[in-house]
Each structure stands twice: as structure tokens, then as C-alpha cells.
C-alpha atoms as a PDB file:
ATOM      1  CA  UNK A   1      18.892   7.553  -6.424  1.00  0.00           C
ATOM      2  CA  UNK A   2      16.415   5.066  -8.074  1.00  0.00           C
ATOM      3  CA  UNK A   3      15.948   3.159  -5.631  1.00  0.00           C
ATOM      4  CA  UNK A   4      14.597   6.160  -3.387  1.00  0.00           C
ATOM      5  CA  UNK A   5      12.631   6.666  -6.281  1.00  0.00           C
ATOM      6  CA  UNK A   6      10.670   3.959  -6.505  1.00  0.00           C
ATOM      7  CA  UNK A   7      10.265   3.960  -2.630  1.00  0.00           C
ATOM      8  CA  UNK A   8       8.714   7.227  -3.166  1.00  0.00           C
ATOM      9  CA  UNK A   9       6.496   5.548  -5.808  1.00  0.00           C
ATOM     10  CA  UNK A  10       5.694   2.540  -3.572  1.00  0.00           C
ATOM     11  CA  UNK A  11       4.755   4.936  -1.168  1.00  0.00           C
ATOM     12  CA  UNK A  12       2.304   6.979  -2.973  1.00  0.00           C
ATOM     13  CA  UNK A  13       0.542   3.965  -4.269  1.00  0.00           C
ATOM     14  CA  UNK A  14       0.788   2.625  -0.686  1.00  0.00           C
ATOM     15  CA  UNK A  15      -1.214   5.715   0.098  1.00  0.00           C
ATOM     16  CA  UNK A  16      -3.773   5.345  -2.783  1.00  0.00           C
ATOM     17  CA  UNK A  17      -4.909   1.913  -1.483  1.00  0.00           C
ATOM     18  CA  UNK A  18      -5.097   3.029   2.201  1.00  0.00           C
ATOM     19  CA  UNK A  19      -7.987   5.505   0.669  1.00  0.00           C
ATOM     20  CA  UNK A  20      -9.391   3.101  -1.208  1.00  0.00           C
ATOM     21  CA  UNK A  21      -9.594   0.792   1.886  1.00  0.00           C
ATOM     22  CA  UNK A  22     -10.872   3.830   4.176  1.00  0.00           C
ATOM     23  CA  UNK A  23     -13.369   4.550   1.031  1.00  0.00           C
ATOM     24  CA  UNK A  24     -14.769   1.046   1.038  1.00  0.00           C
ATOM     25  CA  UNK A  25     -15.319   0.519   4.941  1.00  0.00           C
ATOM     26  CA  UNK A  26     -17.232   3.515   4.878  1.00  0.00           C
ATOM     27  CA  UNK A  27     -19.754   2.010   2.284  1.00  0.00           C
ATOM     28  CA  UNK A  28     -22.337   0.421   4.173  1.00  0.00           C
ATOM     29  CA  UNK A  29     -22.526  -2.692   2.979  1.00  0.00           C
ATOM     30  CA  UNK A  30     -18.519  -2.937   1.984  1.00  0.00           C
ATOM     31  CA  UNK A  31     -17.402  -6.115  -0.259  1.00  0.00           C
ATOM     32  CA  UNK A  32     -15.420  -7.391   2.875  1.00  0.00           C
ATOM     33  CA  UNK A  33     -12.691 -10.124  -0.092  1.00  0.00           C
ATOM     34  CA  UNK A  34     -12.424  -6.700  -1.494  1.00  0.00           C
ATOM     35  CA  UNK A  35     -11.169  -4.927   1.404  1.00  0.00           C
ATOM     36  CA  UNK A  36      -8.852  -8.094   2.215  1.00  0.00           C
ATOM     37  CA  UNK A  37      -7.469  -8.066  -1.361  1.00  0.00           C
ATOM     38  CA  UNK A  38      -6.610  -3.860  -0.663  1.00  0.00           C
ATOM     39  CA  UNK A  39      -4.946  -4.950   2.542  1.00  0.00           C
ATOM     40  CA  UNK A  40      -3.153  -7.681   1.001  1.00  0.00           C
ATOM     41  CA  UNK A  41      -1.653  -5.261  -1.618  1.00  0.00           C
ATOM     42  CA  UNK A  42      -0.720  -2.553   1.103  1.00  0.00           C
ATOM     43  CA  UNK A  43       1.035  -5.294   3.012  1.00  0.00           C
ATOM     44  CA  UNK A  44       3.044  -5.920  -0.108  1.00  0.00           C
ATOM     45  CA  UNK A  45       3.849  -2.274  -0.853  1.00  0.00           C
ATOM     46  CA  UNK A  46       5.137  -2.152   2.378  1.00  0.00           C
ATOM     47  CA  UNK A  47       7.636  -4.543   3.004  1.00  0.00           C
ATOM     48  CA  UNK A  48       8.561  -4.075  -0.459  1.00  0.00           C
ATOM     49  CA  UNK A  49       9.070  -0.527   0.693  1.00  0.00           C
ATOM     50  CA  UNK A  50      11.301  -1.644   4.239  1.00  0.00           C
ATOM     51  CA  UNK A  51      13.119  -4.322   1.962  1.00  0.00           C
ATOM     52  CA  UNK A  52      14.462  -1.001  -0.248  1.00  0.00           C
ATOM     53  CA  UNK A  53      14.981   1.151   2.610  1.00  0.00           C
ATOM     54  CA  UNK A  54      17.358  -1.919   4.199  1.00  0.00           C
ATOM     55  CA  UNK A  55      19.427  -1.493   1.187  1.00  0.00           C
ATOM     56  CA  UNK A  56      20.024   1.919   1.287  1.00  0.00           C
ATOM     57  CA  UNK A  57      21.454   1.816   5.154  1.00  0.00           C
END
């Protein structure tokens, strides 16, 4: 049960940086090593997120 936890936590703040990366592209002059830094993070979340989800099958 934890674990699914935190893969549902993961995957809210996997959510909350896809807005923030949708929220600075639309900015018109967007800090691109920001947006790679937001990415970066997502990427993280993510495989973090798989990684868990191989564990529970």
C-alpha cells in the first residue's frame, strides 16, 4: 500500500511540473535551461514512477 502511495504522489507532482513546463513555453520569451531543468525532473518522476510500478507486478 505505500508504495502505491507514493506513486500516486510521484504522479501528482509529475503533473505539477508538466504545467509548469506548458506555463513557461507559453511565455514569450521562455528561460529555455529552465524548461530543460522541468523536463529533467519529469523524466525523473517518471521512471521513478515505472521503477515502483515494476515492483508491484
Amino acid at each position: 500500500m505505500a508504495v502505491e502511495a507514493r506513486i500516486r504522489e510521484l504522479g501528482s507532482r509529475h503533473e505539477s511540473l508538466e504545467n509548469a513546463i506548458q506555463e513557461e513555453m507559453r511565455r514569450p520569451a521562455y528561460d529555455d535551461m529552465k524548461l530543460k531543468e522541468l523536463k529533467r525532473q519529469k523524466l525523473k518522476l517518471k521512471e521513478e514512477m515505472e521503477s515502483l510500478r515494476t515492483r508491484l507486478h
